[in-house]
C-alpha atoms as a PDB file:
ATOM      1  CA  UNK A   1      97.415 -20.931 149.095  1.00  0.00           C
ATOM      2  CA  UNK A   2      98.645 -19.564 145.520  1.00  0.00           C
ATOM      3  CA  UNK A   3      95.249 -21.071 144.562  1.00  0.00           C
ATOM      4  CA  UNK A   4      93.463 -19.600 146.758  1.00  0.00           C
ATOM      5  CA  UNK A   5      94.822 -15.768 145.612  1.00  0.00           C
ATOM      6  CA  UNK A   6      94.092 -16.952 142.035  1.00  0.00           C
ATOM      7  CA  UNK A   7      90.931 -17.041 143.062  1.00  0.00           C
ATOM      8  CA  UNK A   8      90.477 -13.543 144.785  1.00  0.00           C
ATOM      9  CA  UNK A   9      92.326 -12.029 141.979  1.00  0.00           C
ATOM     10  CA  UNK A  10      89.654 -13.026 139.127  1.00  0.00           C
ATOM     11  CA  UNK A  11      87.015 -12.345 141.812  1.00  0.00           C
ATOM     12  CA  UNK A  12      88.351  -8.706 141.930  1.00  0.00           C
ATOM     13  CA  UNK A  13      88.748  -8.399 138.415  1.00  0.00           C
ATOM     14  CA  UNK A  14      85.393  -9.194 137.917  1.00  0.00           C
ATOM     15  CA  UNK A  15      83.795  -7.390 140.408  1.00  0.00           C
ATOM     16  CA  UNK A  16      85.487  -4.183 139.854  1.00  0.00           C
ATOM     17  CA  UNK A  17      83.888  -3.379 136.365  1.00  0.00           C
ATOM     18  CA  UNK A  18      80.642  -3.400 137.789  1.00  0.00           C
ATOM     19  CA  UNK A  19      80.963  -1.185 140.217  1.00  0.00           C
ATOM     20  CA  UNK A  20      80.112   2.473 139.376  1.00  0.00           C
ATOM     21  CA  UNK A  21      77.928   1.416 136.445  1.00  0.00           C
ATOM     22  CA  UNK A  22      74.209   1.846 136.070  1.00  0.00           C
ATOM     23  CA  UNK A  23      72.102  -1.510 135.762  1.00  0.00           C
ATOM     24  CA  UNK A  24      70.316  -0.969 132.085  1.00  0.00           C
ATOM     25  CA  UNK A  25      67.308   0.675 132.095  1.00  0.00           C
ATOM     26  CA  UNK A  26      63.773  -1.519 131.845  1.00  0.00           C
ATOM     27  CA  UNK A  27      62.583  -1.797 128.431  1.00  0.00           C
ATOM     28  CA  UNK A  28      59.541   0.829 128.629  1.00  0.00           C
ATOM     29  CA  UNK A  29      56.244  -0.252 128.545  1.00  0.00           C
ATOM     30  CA  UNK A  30      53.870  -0.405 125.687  1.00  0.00           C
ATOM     31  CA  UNK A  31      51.138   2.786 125.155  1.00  0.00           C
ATOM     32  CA  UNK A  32      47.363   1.462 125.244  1.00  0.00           C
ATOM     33  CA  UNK A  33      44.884   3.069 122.515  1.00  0.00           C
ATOM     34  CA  UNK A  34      42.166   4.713 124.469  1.00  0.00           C
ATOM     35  CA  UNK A  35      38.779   5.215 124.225  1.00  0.00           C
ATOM     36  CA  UNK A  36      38.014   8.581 122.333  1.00  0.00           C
ATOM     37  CA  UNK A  37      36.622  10.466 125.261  1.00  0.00           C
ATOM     38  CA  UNK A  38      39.260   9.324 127.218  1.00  0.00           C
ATOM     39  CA  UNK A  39      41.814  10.074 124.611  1.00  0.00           C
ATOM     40  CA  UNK A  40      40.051  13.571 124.187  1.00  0.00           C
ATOM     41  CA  UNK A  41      41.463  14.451 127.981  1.00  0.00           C
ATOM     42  CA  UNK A  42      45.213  13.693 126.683  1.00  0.00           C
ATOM     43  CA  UNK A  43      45.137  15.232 123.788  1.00  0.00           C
ATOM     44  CA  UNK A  44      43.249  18.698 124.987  1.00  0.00           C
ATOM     45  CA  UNK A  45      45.593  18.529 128.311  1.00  0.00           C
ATOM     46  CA  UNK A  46      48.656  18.371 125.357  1.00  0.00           C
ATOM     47  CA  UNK A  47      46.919  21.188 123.671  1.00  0.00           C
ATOM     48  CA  UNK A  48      47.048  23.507 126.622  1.00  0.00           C
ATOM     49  CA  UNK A  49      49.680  22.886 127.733  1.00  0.00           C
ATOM     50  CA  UNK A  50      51.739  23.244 124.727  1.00  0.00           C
ATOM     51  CA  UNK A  51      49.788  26.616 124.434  1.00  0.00           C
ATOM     52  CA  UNK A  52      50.675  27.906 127.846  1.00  0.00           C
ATOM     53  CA  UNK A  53      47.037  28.410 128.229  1.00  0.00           C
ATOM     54  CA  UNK A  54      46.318  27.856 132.678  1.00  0.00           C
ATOM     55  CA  UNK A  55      42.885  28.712 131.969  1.00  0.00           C
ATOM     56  CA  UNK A  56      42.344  25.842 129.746  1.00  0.00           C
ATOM     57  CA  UNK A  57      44.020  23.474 131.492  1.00  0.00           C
ATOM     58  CA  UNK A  58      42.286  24.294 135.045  1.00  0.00           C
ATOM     59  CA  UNK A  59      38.875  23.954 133.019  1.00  0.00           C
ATOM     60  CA  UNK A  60      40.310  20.183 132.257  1.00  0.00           C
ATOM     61  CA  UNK A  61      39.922  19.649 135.921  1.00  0.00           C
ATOM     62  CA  UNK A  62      36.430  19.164 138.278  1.00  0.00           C
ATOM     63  CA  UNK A  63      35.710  22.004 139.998  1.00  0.00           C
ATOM     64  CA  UNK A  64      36.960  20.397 143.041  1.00  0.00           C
ATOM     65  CA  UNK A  65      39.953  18.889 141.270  1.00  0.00           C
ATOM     66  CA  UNK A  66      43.770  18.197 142.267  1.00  0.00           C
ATOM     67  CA  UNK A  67      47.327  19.141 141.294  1.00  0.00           C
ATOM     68  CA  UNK A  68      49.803  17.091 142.645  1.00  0.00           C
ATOM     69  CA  UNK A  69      53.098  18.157 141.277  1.00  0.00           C
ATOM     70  CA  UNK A  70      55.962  16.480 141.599  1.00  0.00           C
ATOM     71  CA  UNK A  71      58.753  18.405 144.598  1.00  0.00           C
ATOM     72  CA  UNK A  72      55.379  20.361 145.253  1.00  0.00           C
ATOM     73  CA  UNK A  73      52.649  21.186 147.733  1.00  0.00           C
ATOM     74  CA  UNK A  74      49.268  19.996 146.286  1.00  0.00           C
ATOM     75  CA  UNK A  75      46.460  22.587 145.498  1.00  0.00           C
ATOM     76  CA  UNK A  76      42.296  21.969 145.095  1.00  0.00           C
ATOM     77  CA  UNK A  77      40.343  23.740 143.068  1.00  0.00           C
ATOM     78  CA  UNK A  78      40.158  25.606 139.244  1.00  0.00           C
ATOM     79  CA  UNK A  79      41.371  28.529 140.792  1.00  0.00           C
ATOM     80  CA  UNK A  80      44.473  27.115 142.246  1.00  0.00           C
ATOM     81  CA  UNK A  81      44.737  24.678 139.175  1.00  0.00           C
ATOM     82  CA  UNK A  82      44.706  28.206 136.885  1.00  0.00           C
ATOM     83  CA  UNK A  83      47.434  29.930 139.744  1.00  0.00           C
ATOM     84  CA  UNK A  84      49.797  26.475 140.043  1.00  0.00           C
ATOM     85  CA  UNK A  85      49.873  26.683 135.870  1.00  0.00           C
ATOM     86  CA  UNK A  86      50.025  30.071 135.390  1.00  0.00           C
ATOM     87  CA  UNK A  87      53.795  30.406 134.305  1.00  0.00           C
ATOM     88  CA  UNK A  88      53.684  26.211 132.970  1.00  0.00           C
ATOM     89  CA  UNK A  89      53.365  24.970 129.521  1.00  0.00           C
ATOM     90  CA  UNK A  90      55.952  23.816 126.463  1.00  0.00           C
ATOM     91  CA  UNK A  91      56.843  20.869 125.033  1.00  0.00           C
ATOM     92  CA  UNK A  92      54.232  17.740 125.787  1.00  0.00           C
ATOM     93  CA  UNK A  93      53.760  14.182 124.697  1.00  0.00           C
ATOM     94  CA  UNK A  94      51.317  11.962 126.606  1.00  0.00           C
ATOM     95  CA  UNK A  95      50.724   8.461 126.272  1.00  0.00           C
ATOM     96  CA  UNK A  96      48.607   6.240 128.211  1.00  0.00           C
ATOM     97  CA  UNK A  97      49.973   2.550 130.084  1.00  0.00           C
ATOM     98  CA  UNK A  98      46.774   1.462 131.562  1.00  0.00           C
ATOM     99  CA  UNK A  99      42.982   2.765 132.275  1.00  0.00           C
ATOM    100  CA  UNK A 100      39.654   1.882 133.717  1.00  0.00           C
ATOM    101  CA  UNK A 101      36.613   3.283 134.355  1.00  0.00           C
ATOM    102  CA  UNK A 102      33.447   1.901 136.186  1.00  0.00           C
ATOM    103  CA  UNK A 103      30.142   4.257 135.760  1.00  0.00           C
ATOM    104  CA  UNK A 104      31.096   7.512 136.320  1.00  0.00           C
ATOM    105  CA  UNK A 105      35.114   7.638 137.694  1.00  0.00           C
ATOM    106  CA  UNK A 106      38.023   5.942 136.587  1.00  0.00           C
ATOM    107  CA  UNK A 107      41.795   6.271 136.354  1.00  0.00           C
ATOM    108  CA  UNK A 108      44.063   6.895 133.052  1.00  0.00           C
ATOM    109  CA  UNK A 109      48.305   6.074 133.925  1.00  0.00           C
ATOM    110  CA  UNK A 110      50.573   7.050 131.663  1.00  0.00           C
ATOM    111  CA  UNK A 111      54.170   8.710 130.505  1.00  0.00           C
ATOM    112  CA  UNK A 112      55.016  11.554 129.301  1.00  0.00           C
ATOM    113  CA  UNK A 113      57.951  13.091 127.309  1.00  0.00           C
ATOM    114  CA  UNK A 114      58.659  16.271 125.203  1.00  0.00           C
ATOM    115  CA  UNK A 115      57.327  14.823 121.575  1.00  0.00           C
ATOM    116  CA  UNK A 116      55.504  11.181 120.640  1.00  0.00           C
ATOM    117  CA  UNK A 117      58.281   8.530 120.313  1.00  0.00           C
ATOM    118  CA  UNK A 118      60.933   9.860 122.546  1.00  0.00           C
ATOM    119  CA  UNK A 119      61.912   8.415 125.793  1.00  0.00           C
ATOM    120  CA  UNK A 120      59.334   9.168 128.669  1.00  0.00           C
ATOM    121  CA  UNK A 121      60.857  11.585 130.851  1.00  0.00           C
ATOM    122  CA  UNK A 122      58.144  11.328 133.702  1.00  0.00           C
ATOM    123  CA  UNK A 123      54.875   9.628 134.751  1.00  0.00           C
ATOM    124  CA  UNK A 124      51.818  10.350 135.760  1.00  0.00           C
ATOM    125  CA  UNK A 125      48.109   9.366 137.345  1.00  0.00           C
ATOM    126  CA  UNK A 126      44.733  11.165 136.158  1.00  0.00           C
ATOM    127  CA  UNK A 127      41.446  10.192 138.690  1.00  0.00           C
ATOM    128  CA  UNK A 128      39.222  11.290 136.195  1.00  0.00           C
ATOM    129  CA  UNK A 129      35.083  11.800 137.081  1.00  0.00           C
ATOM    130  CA  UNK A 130      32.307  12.167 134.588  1.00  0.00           C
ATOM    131  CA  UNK A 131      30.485  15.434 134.481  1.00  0.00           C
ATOM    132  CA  UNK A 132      28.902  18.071 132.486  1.00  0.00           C
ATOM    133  CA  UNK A 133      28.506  15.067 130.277  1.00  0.00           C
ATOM    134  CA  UNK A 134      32.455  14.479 129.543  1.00  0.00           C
ATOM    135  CA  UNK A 135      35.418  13.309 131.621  1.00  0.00           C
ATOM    136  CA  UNK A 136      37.091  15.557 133.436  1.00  0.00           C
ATOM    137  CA  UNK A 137      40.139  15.090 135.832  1.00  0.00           C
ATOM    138  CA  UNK A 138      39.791  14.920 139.311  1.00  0.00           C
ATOM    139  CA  UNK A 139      43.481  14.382 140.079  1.00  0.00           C
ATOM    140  CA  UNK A 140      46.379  14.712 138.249  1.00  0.00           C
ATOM    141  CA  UNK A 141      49.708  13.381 140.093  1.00  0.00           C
ATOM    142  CA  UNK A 142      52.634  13.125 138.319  1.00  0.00           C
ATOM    143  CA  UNK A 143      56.555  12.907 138.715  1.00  0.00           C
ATOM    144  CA  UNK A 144      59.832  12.719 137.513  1.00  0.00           C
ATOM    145  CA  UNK A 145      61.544   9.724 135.953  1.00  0.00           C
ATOM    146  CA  UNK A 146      65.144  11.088 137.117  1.00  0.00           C
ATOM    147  CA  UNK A 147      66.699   8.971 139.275  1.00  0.00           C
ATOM    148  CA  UNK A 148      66.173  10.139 143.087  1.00  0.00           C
ATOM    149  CA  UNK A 149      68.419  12.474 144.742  1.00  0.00           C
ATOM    150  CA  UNK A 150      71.002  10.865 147.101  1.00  0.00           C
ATOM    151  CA  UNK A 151      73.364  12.575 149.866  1.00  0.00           C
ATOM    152  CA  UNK A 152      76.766  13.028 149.136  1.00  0.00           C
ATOM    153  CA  UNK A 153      79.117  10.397 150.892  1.00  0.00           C
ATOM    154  CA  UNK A 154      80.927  11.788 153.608  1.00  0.00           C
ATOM    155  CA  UNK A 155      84.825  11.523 152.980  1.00  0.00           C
ATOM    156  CA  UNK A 156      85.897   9.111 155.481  1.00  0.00           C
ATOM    157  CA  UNK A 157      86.930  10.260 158.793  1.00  0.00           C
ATOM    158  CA  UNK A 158      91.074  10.752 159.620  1.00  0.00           C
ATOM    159  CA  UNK A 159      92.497   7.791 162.349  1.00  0.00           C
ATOM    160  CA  UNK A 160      92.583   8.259 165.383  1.00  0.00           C
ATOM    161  CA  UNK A 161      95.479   9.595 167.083  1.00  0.00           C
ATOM    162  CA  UNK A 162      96.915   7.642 169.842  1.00  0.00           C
ATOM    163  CA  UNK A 163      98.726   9.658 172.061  1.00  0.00           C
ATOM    164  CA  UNK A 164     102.423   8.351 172.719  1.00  0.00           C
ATOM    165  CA  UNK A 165     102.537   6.407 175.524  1.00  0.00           C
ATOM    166  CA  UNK A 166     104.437   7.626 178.614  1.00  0.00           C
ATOM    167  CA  UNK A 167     107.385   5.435 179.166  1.00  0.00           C
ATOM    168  CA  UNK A 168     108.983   7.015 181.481  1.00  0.00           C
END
């Protein structure tokens, strides 16, 4: 028996460290060097953005093209690009984690942080077309690294109350 508590008392004291704590965080994964025409749509998106300029980064996009912001509603089209950006822009990094293309459509995935070297703070997907003779983005998805929002825990509920019993 005395063992036998020995044995739930190192379990506890093990256990109870590791609860509350964060598991560490993946090792991020490496950029990939791009093709310059590819690397041309990173680097002019970066541009705009940095630049607050919604005009120049809806003319990134197909006419037809995609914003699918993170939280947000998607919208089609330049027009609704240019409206969705109007009041975006600041600090931008991107880097790319993997692309393809095939003829004229392919995909670029990447991160994306404040400045080149720092931690990504987000990721994102470009569908990316070729026309007008250049690649232009078809779709741009993208969300947040943070970790996802949870509930609150409800406090635990009172006991019950047993009525006295009637002895009587």
């Amino acid at each position: 028996m005395r063992h036998l508590r020995s044995v739930r008392i190192l379990l506890f004291a093990v256990a109870v460290p590791a609860f509350g704590q964060d598991p560490a965080p993946p090792a991020p994964l490496p950029s990939v060097p791009l093709p310059p025409a590819l690397d041309r749509v990173l680097r002019d998106y970066e541009r705009a953005w940095r630049a607050r300029d919604a005009t120049a980064l809806a003319d990134l996009f197909t006419e037809d093209g995609f914003v699918l912001s993170n939280g947000r509603p998607p919208v089609r089209g330049r027009a609704a690009i240019r409206a969705r950006y109007a009041d975006s822009g600041g600090p931008l990094a991107l880097r790319a984690l993997a692309y393809a293309t095939e003829g004229r459509v392919g995909y670029i995935v990447g991160g994306f942080g404040a400045s080149p070297g720092e931690p990504d703070t987000g990721k994102f997907v470009l569908a990316i077309r070729m026309e007008e003779g250049r690649w232009q983005i078809a779709a741009d998805m993208d969300n947040s690294n943070r970790g996802r929002m949870t509930a609150p825990t409800p406090s635990p509920l009172p006991a019950p109350v047993t009525p006295p019993s009637s002895a009587e």
